[in-house]
Protein backbone atom coordinates (compact mmCIF):
# COMPACT_ATOMS: atom_id res chain seq x y z
CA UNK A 1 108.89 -10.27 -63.25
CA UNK A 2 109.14 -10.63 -59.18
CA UNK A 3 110.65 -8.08 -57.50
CA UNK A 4 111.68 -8.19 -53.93
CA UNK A 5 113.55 -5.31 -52.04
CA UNK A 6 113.32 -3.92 -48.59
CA UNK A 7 113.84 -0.44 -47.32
CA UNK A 8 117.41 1.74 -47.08
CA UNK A 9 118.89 0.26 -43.82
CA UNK A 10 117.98 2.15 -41.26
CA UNK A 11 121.80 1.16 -39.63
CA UNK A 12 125.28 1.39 -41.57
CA UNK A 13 125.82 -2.43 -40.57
CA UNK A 14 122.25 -3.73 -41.79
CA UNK A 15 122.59 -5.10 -45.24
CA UNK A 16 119.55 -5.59 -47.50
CA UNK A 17 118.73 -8.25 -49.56
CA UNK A 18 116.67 -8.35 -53.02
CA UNK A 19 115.93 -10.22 -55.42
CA UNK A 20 115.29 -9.14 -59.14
CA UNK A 21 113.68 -12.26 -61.64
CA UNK A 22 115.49 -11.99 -65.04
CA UNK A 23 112.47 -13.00 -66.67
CA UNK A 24 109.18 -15.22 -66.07
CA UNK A 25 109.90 -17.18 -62.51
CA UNK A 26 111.20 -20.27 -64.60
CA UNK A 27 111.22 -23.93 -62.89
CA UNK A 28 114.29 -25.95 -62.38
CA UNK A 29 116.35 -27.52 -65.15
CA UNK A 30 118.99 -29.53 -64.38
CA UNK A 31 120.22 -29.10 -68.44
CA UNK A 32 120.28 -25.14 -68.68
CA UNK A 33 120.27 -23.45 -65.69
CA UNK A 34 117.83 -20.14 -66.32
CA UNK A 35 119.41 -17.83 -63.63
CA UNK A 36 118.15 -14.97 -62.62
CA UNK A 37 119.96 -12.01 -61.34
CA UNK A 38 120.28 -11.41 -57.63
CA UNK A 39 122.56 -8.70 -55.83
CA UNK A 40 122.56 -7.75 -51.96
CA UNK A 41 122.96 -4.38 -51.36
CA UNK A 42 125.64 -2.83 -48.81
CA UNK A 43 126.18 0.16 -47.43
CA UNK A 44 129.53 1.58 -47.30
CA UNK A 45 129.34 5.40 -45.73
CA UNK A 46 127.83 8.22 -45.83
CA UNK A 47 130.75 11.09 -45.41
CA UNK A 48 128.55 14.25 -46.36
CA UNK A 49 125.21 15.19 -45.63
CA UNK A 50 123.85 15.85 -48.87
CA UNK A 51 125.03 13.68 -52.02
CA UNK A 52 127.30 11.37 -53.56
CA UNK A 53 127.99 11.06 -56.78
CA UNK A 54 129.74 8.50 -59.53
CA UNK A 55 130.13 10.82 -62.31
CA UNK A 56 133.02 8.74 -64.24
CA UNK A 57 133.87 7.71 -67.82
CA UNK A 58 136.18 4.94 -66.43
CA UNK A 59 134.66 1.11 -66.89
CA UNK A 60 137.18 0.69 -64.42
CA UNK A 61 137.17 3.63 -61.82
CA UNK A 62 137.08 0.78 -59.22
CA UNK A 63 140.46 -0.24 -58.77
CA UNK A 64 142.78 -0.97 -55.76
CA UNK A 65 144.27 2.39 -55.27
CA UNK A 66 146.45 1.29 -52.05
CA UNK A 67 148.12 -1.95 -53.63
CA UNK A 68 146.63 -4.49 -51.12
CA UNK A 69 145.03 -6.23 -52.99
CA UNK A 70 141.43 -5.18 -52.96
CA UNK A 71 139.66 -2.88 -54.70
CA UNK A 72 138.70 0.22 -53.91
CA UNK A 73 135.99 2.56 -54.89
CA UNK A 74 136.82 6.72 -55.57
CA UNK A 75 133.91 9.13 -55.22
CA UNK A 76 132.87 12.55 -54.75
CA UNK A 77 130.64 13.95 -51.58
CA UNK A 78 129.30 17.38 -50.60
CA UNK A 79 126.81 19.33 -49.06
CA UNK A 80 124.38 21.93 -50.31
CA UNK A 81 124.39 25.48 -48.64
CA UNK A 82 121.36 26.34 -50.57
CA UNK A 83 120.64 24.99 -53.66
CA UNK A 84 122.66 25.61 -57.01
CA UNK A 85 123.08 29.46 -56.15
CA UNK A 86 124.87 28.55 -53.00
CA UNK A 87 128.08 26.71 -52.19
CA UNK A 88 128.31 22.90 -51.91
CA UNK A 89 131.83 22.54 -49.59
CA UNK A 90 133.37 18.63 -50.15
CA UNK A 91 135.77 16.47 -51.11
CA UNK A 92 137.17 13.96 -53.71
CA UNK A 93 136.53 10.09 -51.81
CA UNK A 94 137.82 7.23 -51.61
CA UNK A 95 136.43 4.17 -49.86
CA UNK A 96 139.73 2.20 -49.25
CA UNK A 97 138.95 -1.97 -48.40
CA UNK A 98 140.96 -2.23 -45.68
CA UNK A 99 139.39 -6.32 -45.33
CA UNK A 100 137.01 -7.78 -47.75
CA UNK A 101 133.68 -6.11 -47.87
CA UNK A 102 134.96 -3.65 -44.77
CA UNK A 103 135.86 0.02 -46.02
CA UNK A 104 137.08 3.35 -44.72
CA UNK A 105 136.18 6.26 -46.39
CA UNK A 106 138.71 9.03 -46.93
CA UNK A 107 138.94 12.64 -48.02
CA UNK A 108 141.79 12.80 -50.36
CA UNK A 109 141.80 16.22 -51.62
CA UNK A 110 141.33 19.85 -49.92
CA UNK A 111 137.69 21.40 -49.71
CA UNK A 112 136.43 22.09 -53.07
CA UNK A 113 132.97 24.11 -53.90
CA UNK A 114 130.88 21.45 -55.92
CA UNK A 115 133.10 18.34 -56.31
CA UNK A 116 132.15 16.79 -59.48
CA UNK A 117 133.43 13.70 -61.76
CA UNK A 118 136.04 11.83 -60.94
CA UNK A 119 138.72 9.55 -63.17
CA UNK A 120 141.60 6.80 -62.24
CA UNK A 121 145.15 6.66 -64.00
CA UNK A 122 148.72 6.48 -63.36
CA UNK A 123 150.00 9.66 -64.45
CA UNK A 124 153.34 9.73 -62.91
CA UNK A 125 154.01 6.13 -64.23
CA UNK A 126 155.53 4.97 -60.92
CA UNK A 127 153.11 2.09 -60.90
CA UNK A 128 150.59 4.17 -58.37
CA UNK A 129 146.94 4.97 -59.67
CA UNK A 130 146.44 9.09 -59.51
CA UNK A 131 143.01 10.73 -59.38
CA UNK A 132 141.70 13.34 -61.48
CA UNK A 133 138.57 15.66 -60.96
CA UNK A 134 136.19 18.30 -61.65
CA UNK A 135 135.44 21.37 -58.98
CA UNK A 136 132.65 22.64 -60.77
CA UNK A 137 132.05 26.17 -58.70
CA UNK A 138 135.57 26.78 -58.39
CA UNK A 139 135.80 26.08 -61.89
CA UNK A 140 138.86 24.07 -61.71
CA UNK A 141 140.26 20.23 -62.38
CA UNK A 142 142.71 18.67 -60.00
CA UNK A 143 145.34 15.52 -60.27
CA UNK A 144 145.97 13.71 -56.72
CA UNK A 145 149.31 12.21 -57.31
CA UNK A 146 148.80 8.69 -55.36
CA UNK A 147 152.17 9.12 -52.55
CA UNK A 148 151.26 5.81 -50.78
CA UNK A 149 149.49 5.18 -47.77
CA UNK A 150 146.46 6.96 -48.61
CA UNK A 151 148.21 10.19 -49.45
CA UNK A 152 147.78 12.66 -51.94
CA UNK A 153 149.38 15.40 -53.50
CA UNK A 154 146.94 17.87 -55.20
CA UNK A 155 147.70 20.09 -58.14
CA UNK A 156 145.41 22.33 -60.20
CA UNK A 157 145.30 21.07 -63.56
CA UNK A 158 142.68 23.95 -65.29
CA UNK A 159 141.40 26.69 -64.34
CA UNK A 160 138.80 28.92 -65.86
CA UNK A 161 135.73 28.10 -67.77
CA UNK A 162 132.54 27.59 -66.29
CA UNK A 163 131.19 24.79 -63.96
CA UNK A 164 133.40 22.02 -64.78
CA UNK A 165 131.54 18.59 -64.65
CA UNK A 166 132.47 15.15 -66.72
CA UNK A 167 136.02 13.90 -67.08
CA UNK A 168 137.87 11.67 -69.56
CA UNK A 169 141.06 9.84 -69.64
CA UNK A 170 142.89 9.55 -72.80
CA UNK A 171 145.69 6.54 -72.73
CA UNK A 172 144.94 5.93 -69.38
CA UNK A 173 148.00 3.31 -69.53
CA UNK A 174 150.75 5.32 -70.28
CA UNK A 175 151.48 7.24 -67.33
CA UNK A 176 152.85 10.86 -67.84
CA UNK A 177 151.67 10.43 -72.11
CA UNK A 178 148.06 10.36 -70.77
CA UNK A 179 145.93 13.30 -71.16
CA UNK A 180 142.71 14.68 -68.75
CA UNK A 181 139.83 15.62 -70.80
CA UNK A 182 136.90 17.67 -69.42
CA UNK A 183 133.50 19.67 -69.81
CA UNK A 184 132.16 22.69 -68.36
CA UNK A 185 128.88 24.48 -68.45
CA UNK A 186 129.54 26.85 -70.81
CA UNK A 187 130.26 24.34 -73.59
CA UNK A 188 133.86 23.90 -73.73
CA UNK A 189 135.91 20.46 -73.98
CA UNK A 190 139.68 21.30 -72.54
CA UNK A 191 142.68 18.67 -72.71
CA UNK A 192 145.55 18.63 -70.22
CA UNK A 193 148.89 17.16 -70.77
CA UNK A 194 150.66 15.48 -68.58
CA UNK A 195 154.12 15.37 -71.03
CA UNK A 196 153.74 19.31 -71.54
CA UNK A 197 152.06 20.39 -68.15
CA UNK A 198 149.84 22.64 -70.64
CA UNK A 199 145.77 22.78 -71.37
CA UNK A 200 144.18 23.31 -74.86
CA UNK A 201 140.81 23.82 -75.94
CA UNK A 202 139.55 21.09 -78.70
CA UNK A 203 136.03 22.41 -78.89
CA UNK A 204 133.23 24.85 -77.46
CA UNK A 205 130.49 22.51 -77.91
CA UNK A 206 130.42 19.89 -75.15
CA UNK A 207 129.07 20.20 -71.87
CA UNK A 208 127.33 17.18 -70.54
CA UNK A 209 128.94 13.51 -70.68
CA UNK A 210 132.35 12.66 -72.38
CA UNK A 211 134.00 9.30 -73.36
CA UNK A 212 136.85 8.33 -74.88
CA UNK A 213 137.11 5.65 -77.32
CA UNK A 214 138.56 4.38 -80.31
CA UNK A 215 135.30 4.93 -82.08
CA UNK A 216 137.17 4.53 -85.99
CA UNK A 217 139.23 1.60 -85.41
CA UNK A 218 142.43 3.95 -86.14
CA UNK A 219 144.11 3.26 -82.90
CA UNK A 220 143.56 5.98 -81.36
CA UNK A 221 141.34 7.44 -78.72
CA UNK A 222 138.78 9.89 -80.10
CA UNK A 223 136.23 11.81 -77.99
CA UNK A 224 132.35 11.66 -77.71
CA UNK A 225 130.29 14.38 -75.39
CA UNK A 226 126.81 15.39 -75.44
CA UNK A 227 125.99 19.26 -75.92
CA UNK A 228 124.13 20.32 -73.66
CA UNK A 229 120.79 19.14 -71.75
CA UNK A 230 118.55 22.17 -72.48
CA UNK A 231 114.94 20.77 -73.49
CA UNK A 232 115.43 19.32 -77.04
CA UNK A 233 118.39 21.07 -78.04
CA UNK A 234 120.82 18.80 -77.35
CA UNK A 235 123.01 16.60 -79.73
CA UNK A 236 125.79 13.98 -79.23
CA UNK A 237 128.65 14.94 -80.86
CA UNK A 238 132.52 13.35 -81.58
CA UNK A 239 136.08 14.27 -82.91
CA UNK A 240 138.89 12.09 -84.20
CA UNK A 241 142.20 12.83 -83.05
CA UNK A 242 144.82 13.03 -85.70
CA UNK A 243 148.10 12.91 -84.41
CA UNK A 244 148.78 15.43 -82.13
CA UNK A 245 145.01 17.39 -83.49
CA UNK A 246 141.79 16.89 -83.70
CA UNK A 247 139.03 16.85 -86.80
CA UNK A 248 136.16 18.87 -86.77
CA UNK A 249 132.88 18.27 -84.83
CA UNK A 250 130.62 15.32 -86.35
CA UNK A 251 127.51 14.56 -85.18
CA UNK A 252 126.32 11.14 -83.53
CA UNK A 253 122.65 12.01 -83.09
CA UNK A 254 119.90 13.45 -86.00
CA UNK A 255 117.55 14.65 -83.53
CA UNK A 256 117.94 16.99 -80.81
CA UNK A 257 117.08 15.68 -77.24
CA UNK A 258 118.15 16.71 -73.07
CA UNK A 259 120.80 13.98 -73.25
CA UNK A 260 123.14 13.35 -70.09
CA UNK A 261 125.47 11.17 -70.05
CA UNK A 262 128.25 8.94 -72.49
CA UNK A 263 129.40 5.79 -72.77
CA UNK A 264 130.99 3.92 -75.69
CA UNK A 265 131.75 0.76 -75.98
CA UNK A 266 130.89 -2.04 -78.99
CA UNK A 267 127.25 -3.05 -77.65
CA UNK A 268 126.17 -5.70 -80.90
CA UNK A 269 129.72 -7.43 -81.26
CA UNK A 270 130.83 -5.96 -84.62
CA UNK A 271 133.97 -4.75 -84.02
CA UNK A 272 132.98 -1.06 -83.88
CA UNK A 273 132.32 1.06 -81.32
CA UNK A 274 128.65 2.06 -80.43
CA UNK A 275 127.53 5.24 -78.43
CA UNK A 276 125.39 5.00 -75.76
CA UNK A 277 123.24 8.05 -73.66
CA UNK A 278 119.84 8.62 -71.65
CA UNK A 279 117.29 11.59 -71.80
CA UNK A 280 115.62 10.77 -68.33
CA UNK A 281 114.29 7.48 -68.33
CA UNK A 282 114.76 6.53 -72.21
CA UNK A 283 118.45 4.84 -72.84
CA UNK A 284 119.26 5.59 -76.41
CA UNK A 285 122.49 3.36 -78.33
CA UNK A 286 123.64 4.69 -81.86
CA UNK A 287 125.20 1.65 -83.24
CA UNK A 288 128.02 2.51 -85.51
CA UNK A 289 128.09 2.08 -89.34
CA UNK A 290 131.94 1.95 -89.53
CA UNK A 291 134.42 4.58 -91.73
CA UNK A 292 137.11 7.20 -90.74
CA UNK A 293 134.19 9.60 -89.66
CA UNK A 294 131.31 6.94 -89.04
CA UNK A 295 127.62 7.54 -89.08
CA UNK A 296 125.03 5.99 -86.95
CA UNK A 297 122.07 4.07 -86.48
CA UNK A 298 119.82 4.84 -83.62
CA UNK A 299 117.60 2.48 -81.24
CA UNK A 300 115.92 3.92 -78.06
CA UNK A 301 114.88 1.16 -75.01
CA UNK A 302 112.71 2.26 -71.94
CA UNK A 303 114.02 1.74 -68.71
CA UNK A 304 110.00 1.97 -67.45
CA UNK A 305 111.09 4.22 -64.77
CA UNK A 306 108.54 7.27 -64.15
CA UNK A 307 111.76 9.91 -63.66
CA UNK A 308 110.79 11.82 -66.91
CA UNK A 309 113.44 13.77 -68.53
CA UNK A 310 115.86 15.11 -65.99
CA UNK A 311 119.31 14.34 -65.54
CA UNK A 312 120.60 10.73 -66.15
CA UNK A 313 123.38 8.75 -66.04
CA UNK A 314 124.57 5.19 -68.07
CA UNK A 315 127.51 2.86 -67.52
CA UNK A 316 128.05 -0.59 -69.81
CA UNK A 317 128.90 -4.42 -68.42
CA UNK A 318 128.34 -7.85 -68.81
CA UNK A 319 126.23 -7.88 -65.52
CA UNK A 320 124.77 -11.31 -66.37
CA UNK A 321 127.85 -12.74 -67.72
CA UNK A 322 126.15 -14.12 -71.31
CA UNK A 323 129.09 -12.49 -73.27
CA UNK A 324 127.54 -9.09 -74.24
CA UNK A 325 127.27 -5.76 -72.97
CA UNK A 326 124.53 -5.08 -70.76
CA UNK A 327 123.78 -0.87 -69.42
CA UNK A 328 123.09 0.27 -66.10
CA UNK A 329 120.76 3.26 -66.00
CA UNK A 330 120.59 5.83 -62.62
CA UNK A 331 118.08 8.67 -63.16
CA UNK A 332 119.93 11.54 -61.31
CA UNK A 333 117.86 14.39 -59.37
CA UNK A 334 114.82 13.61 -60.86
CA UNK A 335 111.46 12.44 -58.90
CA UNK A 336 110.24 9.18 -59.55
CA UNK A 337 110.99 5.62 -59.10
CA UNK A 338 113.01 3.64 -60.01
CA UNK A 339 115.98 4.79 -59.90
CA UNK A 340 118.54 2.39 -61.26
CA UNK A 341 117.47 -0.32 -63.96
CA UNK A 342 119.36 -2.96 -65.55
CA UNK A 343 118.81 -3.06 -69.26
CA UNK A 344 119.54 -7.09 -70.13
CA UNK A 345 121.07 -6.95 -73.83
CA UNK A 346 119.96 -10.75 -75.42
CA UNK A 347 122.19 -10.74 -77.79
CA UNK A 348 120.26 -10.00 -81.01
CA UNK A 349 121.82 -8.95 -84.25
CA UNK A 350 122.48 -6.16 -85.85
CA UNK A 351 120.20 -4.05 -83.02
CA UNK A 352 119.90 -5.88 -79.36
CA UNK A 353 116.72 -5.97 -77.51
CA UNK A 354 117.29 -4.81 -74.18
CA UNK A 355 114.88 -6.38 -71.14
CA UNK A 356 114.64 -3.50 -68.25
CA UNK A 357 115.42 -5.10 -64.62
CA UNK A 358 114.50 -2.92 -61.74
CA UNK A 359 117.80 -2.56 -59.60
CA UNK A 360 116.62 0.04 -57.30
CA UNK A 361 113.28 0.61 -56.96
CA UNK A 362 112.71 3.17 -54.50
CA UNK A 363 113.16 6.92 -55.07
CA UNK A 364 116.17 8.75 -54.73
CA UNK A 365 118.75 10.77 -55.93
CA UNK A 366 121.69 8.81 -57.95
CA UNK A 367 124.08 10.98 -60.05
CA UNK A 368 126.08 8.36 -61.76
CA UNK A 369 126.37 4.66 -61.38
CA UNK A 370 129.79 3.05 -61.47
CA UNK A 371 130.42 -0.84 -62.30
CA UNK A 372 133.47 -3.01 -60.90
CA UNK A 373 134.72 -6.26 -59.11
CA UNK A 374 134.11 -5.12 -56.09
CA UNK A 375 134.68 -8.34 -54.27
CA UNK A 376 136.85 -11.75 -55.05
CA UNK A 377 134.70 -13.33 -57.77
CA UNK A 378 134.21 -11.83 -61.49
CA UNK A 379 130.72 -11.26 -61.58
CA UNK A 380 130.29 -7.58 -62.02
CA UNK A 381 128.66 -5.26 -59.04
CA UNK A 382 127.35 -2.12 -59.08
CA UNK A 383 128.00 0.89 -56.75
CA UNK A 384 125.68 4.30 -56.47
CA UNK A 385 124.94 7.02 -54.39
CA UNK A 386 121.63 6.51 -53.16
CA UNK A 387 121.13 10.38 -51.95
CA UNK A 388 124.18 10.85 -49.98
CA UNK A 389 124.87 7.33 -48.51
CA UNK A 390 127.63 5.16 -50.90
CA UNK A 391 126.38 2.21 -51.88
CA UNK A 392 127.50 -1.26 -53.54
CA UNK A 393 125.45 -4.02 -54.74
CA UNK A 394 127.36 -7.28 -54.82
CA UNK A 395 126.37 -9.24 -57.59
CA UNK A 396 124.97 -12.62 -56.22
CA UNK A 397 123.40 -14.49 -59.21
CA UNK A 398 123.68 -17.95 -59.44
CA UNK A 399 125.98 -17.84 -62.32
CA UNK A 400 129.58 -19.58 -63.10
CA UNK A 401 131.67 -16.88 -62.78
CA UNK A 402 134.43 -18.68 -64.57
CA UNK A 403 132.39 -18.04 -68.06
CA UNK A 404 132.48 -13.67 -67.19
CA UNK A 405 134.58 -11.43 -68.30
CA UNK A 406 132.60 -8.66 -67.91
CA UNK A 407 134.40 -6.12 -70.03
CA UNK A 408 136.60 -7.88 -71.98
CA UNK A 409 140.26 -9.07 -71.89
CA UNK A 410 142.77 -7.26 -69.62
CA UNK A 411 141.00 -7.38 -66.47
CA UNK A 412 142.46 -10.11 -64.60
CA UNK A 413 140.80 -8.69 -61.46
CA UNK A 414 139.59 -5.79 -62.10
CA UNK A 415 137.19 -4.56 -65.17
CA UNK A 416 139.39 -3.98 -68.21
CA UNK A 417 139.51 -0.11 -69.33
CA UNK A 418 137.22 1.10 -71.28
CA UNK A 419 139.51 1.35 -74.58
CA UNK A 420 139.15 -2.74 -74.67
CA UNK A 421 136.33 -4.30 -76.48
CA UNK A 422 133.32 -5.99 -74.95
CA UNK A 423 133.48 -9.45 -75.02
CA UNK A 424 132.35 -10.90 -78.14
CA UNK A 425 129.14 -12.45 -77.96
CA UNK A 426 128.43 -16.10 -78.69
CA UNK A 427 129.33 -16.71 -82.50
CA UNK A 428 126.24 -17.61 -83.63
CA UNK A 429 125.64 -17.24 -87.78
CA UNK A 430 121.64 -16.90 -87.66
CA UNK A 431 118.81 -17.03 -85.79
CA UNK A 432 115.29 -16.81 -87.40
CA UNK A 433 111.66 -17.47 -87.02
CA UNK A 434 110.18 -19.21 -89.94
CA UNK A 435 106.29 -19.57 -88.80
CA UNK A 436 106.63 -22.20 -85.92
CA UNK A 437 110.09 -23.61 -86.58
CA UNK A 438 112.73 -21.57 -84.67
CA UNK A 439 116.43 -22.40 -86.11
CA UNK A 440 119.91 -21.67 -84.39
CA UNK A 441 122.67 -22.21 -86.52
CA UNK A 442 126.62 -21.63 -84.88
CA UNK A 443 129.57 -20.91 -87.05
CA UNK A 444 131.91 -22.17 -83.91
CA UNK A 445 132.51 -25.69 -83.98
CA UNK A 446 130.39 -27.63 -81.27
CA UNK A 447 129.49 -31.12 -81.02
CA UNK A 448 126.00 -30.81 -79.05
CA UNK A 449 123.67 -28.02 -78.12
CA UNK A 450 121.85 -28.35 -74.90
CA UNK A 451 118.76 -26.27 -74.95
CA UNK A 452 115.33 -25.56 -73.49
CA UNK A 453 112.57 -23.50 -75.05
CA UNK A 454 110.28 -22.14 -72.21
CA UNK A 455 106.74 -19.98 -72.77
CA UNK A 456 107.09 -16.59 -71.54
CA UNK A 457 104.77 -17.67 -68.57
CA UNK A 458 107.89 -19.94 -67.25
CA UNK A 459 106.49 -23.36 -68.30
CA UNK A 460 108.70 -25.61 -70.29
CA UNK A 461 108.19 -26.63 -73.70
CA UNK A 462 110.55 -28.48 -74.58
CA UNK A 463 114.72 -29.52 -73.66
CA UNK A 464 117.19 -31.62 -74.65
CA UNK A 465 119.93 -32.09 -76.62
CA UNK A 466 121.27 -31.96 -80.50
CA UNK A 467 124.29 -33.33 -81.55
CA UNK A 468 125.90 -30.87 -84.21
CA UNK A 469 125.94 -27.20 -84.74
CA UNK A 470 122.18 -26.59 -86.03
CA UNK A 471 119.13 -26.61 -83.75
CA UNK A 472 115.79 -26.56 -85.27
CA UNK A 473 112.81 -26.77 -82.55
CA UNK A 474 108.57 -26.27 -83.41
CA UNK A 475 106.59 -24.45 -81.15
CA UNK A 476 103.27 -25.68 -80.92
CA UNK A 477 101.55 -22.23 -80.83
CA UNK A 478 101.59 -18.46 -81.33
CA UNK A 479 102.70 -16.49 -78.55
CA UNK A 480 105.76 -15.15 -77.10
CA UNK A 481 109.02 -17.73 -75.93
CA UNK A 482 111.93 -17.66 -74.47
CA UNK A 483 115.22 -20.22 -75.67
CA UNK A 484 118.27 -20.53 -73.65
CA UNK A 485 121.09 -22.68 -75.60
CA UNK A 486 124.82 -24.15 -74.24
CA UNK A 487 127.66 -25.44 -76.15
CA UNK A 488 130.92 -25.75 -75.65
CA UNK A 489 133.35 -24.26 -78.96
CA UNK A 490 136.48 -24.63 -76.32
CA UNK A 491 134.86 -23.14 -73.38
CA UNK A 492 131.17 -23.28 -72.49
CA UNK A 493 128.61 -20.24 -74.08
CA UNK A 494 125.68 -19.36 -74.16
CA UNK A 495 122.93 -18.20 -76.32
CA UNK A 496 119.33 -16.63 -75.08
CA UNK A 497 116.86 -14.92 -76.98
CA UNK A 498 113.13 -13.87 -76.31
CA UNK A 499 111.05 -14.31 -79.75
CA UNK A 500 107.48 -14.16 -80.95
CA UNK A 501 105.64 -16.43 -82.91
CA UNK A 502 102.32 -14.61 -84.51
């Protein structure tokens, strides 16, 4: 894998360039283009001195709060008096694109002690997209009713508790029927409604990372939180909403671990949705078995970072627009490099095998790592905080764009919420090894497949073309190989898969 990346620029206008090789540096095809992914980093601002996090649960937090047409990205900065026993005095963000890639950065709320997570919706269903977050040390959780114009109305929507952090939005779509969902320190998950102007506890048992998703295929939005992220005592946990209620607590996770952080989505393309965390630098997906209360299957995937088991955050895309859900991994506070990774999802069945691309690879501090279309195409970019500076990385691989959709249907130009499903993955009935003949067989309809079978070193093997939907190759020795397939079932996909051949 090559890796090229320069230094943090040193100015606010510099903008750094790098280069991250999806695999083996692969020669040039002019049948199946091997891309690699490539993003150029930007810097946007740097409003506080100390951090800036992207503590979300939104897919789509990046959205174009003003209505002119380009996105914007929502945020939360501070500064650190002294350390966790102190004050940190900031503000809920939001880095409005006044021209395309040019943004101002705004404090939309009052001073708050420890601004935390932060959450998109239209809660006043006037068409405008609210904000909703955490004040963790004033142990509070604020709406900012969107007036136009970049102002903001602020209202206390909780009170109480202790150290409110993550934030959910159930039925983000239907204005004042949506409901805020949050953690605190001391364990408890509280629900605000907007149609009742009234909070509720649903449990005492989650405190770090929250989703919300559909995760029984019942319609409607259930939640998933991780306990707490005391050394190995931790557990992922979920409840079904019934109605108006909730079920009892089931548990996603066997073993007890420091996780931080939640994301669900449907990660292997069988209809169900999968949960996804980190403890440190290990990502961990519990891919769902299906029923009214489902159990799962667990799979862990190194990120090879060196950040040990501190905090962590996760967040889910198609970053190299393949048709299936890649995650983005920051490492939070902890020392050690590097800081944001890419795990590349190739598509396997039932259980992906995820390929860890260094994204960042210098040391710093990155509490939560947001995904959007940041700029006019649909390839998906990322945005951190690298220590306190905001940053985005505009996603510059030499991919068709026309063939992403990186979360889904619904996003015309934005990422689709996260209650939508991933984008299926290329319908593909079986792949399998049998000694040296590899086989591919499609249960799409397709004419041809273009292919070309490469050794892990880069060098070709073999390309070409099949007419039907079956492709049988031979590789000529053990070892380890990489296949890259095109057809077209009504639009262009494509397969990949890494294999071994013993």
């Amino acid at each position: 894998m090559l890796i090229f990346i320069a230094a943090l620029p040193s100015s606010p206008l510099t903008t750094s360039n790098f280069h991250v090789e999806r695999r083996a540096t692969l020669p040039p095809d002019s049948t199946i283009y091997l891309h690699a992914l490539t993003f150029s980093r930007s810097y946007i601002c740097a409003p506080r001195n100390d951090y800036v996090w992207m503590v979300t649960d939104r897919y789509d937090v990046i959205h174009d709060i003003d209505d002119n047409g380009l996105v914007d990205i929502p945020f939360t900065a501070a500064d650190e008096d002294d350390g966790w026993s102190s004050s940190w005095p900031g503000y809920a963000y939001v880095a409005f694109q006044t021209s395309p890639g040019n943004f101002s950065c705004q404090a939309v709320s009052n001073q708050h002690d420890t601004p935390y997570g932060i959450s998109v919706g239209d809660f006043t269903g006037d068409g405008r997209l609210d904000l909703v977050f955490s004040s963790a040390r004033d142990n509070a959780a604020y709406t900012l009713r969107n007036n136009g114009g970049w102002s903001f109305t602020e209202q206390r929507i909780g009170s109480g508790g202790g150290f409110p952090n993550h934030m959910a939005v159930r039925n983000v779509d239907a204005g004042p029927g949506a409901e805020v969902l949050y953690t605190d320190e001391n364990g408890y998950l509280y629900q605000y409604s907007y149609s009742t102007n009234s909070r509720t506890t649903v449990n005492t048992s989650c405190m770090e990372g929250l989703a919300v998703e559909d995760i029984n295929g019942d319609s409607q939005q259930d939640a998933i939180c991780g306990t707490t992220n005391f050394i190995g005592t931790g557990r992922i946990i979920y409840q079904i909403r019934l109605g108006s209620s909730w079920s009892s607590v089931y548990n996603v996770t066997s073993a007890a671990r420091s996780y931080h952080g939640v994301k669900a989505a449907d990660i292997n393309d069988d209809g169900r949705v999968d949960v996804v965390s980190c403890v440190g630098s290990t990502v961990y997906v519990w891919y769902n078995n299906g029923g009214t209360y489902p159990t799962f299957t667990e799979r862990s995937y190194s990120t090879g970072s060196s950040a040990g088991t501190g905090e962590c955050e996760v967040s889910i895309a198609d970053i190299d627009c393949d048709g299936d859900g890649d995650i983005v991994w920051a490492k939070g506070y902890a020392s050690g490099s590097p800081s944001i990774v890419i795990l590349v999802n190739d598509g396997s069945t039932p259980y992906p095998n995820f390929a860890p691309q260094t994204l960042e690879a210098g040391s710093y501090s990155v509490y939560g790592v947001a995904v959007g279309l940041v700029n006019g195409d649909r390839k998906a970019d990322i945005i951190a905080g690298l220590n306190n500076g905001l940053y985005v990385y505009y996603n510059t691989s030499p991919i068709d764009d026309s063939l992403c959709n990186p979360l889904g249907t619904g996003g015309d130009n934005e990422l689709a919420v996260g209650e939508r499903d991933v984008k299926p993955i290329p319908s593909v009935a079986n792949f399998r090894v049998e000694g040296r003949n590899v086989v591919l067989e499609l249960t799409a309809p397709s004419d041809a497949i273009d292919y070309a079978l490469y050794e892990v070193s880069g060098r070709l093997v073999s390309e070409g073309r099949v007419r039907g939907k079956t492709l049988r190759l031979r590789v000529p020795k053990a070892g380890t190989y990489f296949l890259k397939a095109r057809y077209d079932r009504g639009r262009l996909d494509f397969f990949s898969r890494v294999f071994v051949v013993r």
